[in-house]
N, C-alpha and C. Protein backbone atom coordinates (compact mmCIF):
# COMPACT_ATOMS: atom_id res chain seq x y z
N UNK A 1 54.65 77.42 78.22
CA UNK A 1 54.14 76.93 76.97
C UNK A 1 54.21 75.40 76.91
N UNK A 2 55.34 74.76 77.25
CA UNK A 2 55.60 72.89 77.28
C UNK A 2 54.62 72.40 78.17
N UNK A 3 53.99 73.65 79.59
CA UNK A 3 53.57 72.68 80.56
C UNK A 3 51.96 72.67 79.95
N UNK A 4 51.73 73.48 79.42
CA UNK A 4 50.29 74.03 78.65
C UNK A 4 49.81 72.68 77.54
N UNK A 5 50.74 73.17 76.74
CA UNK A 5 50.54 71.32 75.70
C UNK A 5 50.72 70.15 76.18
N UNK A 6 51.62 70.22 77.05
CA UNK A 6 51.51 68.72 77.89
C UNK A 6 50.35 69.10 78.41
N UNK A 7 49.47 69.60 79.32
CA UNK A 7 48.50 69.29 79.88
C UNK A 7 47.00 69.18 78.77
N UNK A 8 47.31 69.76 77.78
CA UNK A 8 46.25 69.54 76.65
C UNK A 8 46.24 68.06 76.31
N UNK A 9 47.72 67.47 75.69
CA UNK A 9 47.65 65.79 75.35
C UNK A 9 47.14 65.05 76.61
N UNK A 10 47.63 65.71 77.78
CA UNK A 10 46.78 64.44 79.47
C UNK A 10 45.38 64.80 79.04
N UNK A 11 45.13 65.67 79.12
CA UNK A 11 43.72 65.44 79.17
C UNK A 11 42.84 65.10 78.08
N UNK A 12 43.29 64.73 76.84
CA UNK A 12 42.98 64.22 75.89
C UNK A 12 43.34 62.78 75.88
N UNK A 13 44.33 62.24 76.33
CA UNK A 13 44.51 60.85 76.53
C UNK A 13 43.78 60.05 77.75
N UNK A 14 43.83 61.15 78.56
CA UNK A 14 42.16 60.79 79.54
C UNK A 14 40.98 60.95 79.40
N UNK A 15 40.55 61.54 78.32
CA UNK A 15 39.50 61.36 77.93
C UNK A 15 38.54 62.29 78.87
N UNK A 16 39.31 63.97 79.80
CA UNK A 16 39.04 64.55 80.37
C UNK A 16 37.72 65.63 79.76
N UNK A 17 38.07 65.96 78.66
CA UNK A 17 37.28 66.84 77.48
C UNK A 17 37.42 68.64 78.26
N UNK A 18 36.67 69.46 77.70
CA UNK A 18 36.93 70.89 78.18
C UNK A 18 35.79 70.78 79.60
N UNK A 19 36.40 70.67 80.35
CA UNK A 19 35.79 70.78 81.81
C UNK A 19 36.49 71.71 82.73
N UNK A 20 35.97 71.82 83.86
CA UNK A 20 37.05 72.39 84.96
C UNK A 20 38.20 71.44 85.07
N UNK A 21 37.89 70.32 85.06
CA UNK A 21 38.92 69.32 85.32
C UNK A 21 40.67 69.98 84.96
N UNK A 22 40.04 69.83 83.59
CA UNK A 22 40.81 70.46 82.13
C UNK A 22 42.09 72.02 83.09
N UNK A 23 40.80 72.71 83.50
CA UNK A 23 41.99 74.10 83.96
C UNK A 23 42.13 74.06 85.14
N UNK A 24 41.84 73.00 85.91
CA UNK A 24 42.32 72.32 87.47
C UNK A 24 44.15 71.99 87.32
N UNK A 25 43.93 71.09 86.10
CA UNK A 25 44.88 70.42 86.02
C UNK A 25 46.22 71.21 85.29
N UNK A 26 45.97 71.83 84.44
CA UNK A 26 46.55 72.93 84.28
C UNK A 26 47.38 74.18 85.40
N UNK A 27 46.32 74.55 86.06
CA UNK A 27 46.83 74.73 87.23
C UNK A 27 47.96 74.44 88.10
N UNK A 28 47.41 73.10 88.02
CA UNK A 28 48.04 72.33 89.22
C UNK A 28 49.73 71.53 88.51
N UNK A 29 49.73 71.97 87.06
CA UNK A 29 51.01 71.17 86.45
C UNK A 29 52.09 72.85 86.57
N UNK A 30 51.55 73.57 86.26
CA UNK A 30 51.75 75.18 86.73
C UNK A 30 52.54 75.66 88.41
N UNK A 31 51.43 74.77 89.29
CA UNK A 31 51.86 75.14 90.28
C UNK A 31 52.55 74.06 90.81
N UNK A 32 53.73 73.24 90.16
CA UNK A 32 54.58 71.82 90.57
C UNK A 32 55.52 72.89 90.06
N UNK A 33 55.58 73.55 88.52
CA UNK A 33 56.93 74.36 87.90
C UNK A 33 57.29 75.48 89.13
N UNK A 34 56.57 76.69 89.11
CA UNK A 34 57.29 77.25 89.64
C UNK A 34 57.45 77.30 91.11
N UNK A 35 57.11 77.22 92.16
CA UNK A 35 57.69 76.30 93.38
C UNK A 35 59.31 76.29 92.87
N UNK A 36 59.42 75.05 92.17
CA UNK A 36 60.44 74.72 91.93
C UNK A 36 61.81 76.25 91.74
N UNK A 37 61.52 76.59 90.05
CA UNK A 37 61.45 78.15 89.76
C UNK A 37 61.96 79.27 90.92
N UNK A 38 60.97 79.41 92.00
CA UNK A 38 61.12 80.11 92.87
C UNK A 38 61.97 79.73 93.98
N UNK A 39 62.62 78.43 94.12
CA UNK A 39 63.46 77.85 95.19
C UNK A 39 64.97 77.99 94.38
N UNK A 40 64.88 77.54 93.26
CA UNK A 40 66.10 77.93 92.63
C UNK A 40 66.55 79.45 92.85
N UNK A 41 65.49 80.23 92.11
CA UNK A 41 65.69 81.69 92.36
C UNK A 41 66.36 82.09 93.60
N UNK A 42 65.99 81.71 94.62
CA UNK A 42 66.32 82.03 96.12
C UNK A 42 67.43 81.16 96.50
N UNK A 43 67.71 79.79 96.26
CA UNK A 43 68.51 79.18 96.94
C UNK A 43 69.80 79.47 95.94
N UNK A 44 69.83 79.65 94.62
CA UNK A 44 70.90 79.52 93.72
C UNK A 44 70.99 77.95 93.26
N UNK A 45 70.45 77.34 93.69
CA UNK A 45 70.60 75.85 93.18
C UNK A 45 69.30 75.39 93.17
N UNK A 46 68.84 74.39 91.90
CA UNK A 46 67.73 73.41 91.89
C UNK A 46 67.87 72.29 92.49
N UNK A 47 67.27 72.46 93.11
CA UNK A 47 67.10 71.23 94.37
C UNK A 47 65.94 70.27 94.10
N UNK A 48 65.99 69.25 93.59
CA UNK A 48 65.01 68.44 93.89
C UNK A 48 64.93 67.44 95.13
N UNK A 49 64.19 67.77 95.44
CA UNK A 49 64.17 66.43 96.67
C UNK A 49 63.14 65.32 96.78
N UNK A 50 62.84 64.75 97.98
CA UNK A 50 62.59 63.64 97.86
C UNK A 50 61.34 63.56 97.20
N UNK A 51 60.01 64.26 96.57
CA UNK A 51 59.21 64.20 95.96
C UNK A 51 59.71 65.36 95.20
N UNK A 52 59.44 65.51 94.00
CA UNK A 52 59.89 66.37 93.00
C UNK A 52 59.17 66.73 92.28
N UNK A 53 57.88 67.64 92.23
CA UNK A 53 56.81 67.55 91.00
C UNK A 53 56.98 67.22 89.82
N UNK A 54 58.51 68.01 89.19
CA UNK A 54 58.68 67.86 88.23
C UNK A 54 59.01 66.49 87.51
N UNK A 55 59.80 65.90 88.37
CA UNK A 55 60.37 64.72 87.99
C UNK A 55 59.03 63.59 88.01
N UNK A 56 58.01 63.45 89.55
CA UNK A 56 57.20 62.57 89.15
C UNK A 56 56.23 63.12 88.58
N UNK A 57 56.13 64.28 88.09
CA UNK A 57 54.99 64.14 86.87
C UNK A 57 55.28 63.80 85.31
N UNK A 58 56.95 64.26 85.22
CA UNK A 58 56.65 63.33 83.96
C UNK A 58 57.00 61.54 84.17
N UNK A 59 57.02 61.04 85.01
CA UNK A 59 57.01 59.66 85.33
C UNK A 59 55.44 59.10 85.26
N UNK A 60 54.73 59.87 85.93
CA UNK A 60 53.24 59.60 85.80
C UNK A 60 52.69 59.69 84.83
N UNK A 61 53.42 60.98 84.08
CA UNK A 61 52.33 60.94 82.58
C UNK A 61 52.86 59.84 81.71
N UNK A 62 54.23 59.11 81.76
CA UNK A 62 54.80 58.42 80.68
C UNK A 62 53.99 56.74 81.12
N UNK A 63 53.98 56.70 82.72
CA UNK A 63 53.25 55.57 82.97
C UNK A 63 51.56 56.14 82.17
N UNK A 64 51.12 56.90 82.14
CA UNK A 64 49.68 56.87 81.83
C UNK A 64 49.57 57.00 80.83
N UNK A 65 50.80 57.30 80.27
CA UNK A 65 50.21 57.35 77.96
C UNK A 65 50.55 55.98 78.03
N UNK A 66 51.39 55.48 78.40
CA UNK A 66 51.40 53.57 78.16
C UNK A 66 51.08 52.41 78.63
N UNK A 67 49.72 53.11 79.62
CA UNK A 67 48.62 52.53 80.10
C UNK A 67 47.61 52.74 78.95
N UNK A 68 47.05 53.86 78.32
CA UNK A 68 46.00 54.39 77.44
C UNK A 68 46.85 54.06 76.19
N UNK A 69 47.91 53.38 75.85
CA UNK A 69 48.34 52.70 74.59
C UNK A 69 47.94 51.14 74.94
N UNK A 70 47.66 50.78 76.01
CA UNK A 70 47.71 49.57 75.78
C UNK A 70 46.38 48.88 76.40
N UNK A 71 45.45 49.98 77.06
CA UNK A 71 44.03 50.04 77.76
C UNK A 71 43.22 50.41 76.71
N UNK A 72 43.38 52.14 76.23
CA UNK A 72 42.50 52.63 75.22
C UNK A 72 42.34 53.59 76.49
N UNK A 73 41.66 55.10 75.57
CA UNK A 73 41.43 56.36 76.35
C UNK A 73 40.26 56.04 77.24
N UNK A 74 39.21 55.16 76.97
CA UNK A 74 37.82 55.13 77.98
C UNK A 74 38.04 54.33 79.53
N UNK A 75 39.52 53.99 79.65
CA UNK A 75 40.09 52.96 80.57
C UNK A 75 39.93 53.66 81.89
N UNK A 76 40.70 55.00 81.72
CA UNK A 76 40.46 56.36 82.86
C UNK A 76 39.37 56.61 82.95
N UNK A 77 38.00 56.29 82.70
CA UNK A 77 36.74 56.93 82.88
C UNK A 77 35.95 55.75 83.69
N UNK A 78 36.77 54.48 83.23
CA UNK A 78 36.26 53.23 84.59
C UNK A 78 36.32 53.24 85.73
N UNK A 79 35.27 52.66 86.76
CA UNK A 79 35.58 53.16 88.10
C UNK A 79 36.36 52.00 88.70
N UNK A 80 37.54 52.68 89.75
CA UNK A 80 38.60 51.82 89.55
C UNK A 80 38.68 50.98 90.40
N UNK A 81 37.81 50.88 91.68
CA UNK A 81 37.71 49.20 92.60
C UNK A 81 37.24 48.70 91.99
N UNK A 82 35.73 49.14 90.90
CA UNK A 82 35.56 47.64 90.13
C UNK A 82 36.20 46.96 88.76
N UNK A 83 36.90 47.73 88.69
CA UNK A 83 37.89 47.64 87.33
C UNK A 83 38.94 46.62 87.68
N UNK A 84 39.64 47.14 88.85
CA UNK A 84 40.61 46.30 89.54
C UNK A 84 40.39 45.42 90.42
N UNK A 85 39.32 45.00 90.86
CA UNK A 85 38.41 43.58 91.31
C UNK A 85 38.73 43.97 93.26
N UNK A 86 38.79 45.08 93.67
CA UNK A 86 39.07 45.12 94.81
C UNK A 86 37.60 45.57 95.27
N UNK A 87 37.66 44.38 96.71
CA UNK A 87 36.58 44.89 97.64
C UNK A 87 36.18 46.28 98.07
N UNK A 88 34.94 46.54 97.88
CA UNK A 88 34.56 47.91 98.76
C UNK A 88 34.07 47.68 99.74
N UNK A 89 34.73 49.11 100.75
CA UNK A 89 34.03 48.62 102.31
C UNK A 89 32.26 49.54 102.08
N UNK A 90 31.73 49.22 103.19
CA UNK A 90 30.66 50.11 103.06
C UNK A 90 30.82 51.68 103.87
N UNK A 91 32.12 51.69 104.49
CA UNK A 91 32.66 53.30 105.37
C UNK A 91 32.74 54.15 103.92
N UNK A 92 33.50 53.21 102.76
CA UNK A 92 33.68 54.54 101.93
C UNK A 92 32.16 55.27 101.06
N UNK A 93 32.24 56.37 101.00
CA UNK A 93 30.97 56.93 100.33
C UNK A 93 31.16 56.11 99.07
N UNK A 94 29.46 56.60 98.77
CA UNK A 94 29.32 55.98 97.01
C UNK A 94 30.20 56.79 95.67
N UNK A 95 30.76 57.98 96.07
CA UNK A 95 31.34 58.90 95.40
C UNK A 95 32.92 58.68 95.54
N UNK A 96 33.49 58.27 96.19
CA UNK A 96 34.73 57.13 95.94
C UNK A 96 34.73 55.90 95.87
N UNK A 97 33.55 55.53 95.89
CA UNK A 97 33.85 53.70 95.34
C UNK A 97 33.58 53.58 93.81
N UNK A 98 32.63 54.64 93.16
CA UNK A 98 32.63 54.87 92.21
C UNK A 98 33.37 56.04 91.25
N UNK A 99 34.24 56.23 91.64
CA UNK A 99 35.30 57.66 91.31
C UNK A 99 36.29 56.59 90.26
N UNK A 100 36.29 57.19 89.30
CA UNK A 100 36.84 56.52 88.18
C UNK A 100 38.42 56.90 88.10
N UNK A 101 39.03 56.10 87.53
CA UNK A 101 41.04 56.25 87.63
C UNK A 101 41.30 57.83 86.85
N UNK A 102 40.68 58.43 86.19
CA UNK A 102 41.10 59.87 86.06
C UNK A 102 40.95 60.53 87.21
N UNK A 103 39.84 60.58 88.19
CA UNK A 103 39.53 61.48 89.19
C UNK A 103 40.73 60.69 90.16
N UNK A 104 40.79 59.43 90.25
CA UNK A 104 42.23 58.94 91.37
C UNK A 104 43.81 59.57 91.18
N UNK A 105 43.59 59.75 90.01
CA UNK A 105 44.96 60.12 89.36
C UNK A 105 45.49 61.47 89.88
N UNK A 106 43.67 62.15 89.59
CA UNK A 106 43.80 63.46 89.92
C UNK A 106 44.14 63.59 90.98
N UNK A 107 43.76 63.14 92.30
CA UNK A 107 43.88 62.97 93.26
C UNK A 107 45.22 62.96 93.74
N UNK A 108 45.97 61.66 93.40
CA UNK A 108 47.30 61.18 93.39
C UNK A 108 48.06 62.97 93.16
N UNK A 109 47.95 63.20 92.13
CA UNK A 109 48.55 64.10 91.76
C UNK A 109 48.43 65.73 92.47
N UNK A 110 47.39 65.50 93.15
CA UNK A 110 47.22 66.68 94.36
C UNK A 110 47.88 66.86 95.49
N UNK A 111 48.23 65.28 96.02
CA UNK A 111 49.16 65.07 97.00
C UNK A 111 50.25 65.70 97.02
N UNK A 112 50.77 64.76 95.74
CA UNK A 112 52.06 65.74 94.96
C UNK A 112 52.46 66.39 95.20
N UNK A 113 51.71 67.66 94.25
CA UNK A 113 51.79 68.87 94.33
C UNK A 113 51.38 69.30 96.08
N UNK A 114 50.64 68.96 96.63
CA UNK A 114 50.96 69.28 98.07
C UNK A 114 52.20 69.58 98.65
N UNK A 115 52.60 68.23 98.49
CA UNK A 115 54.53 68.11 99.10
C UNK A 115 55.05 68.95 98.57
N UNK A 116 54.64 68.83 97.34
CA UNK A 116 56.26 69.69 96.37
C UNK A 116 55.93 70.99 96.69
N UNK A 117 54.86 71.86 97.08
CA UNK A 117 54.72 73.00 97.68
C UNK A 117 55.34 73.58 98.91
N UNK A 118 55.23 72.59 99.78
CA UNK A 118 55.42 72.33 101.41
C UNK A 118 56.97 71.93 101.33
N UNK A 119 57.30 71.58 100.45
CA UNK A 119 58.83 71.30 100.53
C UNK A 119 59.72 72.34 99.75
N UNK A 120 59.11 72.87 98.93
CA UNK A 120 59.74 74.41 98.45
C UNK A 120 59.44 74.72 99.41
N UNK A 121 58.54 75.52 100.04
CA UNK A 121 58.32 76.64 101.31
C UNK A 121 59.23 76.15 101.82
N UNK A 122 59.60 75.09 102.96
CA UNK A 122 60.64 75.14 103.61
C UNK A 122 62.16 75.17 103.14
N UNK A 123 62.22 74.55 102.43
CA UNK A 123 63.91 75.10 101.58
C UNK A 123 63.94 76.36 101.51
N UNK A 124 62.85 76.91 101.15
CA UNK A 124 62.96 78.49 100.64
C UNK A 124 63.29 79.33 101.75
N UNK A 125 62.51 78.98 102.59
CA UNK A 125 62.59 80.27 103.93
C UNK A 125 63.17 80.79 104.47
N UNK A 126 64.66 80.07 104.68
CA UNK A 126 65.65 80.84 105.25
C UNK A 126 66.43 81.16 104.50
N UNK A 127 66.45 81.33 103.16
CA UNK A 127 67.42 82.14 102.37
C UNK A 127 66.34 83.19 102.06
N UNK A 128 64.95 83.38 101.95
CA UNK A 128 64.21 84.41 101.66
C UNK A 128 64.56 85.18 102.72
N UNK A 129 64.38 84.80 103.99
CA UNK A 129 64.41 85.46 105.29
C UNK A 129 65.95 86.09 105.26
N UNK A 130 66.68 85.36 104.91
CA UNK A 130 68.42 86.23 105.35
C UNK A 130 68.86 86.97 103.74
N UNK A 131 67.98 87.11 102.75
CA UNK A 131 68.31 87.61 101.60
C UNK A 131 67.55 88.83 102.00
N UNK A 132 66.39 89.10 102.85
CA UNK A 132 65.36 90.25 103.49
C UNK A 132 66.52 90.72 103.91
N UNK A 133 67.03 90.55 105.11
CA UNK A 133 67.13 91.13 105.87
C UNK A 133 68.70 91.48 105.13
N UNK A 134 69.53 90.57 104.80
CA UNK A 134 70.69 91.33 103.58
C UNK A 134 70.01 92.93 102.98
N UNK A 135 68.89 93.01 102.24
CA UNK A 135 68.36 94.04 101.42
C UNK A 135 68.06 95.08 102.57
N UNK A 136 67.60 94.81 103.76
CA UNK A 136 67.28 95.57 104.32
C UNK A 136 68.35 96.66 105.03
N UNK A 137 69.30 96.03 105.49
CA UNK A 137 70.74 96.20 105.83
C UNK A 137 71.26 97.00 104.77
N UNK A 138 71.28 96.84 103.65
CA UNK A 138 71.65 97.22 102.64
C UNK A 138 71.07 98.92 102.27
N UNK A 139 69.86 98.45 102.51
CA UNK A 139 68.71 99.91 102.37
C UNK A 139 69.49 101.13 103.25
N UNK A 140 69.25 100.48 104.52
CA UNK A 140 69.64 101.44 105.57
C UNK A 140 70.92 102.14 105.76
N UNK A 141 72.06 101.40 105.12
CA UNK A 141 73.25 102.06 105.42
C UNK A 141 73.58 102.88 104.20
N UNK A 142 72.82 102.74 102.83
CA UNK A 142 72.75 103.64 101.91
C UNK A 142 71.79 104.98 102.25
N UNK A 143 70.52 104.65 103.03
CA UNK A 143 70.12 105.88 103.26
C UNK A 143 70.71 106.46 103.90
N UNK A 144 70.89 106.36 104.97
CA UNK A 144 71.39 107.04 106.20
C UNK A 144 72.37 108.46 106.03
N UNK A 145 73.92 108.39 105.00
CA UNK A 145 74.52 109.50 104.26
C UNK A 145 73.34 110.69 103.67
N UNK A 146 72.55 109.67 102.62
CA UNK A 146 71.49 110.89 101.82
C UNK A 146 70.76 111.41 102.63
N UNK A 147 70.26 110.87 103.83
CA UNK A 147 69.40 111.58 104.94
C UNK A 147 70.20 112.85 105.24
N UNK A 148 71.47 112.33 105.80
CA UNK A 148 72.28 113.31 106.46
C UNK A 148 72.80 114.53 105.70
N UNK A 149 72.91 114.13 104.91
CA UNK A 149 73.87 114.69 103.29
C UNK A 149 72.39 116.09 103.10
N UNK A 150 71.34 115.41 102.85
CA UNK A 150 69.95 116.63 102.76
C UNK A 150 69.86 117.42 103.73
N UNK A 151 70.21 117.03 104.88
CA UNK A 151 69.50 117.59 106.60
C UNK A 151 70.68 119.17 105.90
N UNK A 152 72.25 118.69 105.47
CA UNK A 152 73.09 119.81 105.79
C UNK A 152 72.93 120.95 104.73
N UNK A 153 72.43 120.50 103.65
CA UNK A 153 71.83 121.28 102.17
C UNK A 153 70.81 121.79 103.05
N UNK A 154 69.88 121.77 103.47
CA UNK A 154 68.83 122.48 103.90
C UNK A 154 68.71 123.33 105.48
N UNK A 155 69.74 123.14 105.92
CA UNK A 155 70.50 123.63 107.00
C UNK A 155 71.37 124.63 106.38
N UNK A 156 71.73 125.01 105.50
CA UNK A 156 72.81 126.34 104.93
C UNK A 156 71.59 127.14 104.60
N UNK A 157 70.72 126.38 103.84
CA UNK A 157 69.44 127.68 103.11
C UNK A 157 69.30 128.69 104.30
């Protein structure tokens, strides 16, 4: 529910409107939480490490509401080499030289969530893997009696 309304005010302070953008981003603030969620679950401890979705997304959003307090909401819809006076080469397409600081952001924020995916998976794996095979161990030496325990009930009939 917190990550839902936070992503309603970003995209209203970006000036995103109801687009895909809109349930991209949603998504993608969704899939920084549980990662996280699911490494705790498994490891017993929240681990943040060296990129942290959680932590730099609310760093990013607090830098970007007090950019759009002090820019205005149409600031993110400027395209941002010519906004920020930096040369374009002619290698980059016309569709990133003209890609405006919401779509960079977005961007930025894909990375992110990249890592913070790729870095749960690996924390996670070997306690998923030796918590398996715990359950599995577990399975087997409980069946094994009831197997045996039935074979001798149906062996008297």
């Amino acid at each position: 529910m917190n990550t839902t309304l936070e992503v309603v005010i970003f995209t209203g302070a970006a000036n995103l409107g109801y687009s895909w953008v809109t349930i991209l981003t949603l998504f993608a603030s969704l899939c920084a939480f549980y990662p996280t969620t699911w490494e705790e679950y498994h490891t017993g401890t929240l681990y943040l490490g060296l990129v942290s979705g959680l932590v730099e997304g609310v760093l990013r959003l607090c830098a970007m509401y007090a950019i759009t307090a002090f820019k205005g909401g149409s600031f993110w819809q400027k395209p941002m080499f010519k906004t920020l006076g930096l040369p374009c080469s002619d290698f980059l397409p016309p569709v990133l030289r003209d890609m405006p600081f919401a779509r960079w952001y977005l961007v930025y924020g894909g990375i992110i969530l990249a890592f913070n995916i790729a870095q749960s998976f690996v924390t996670t794996l070997p306690f998923y893997h030796g918590f398996r095979r715990k359950a599995q161990r577990r399975r087997i030496k409980h069946f094994k009696p009831r197997v045996s325990s039935m074979m001798n009930k149906n062996a008297t009939l």
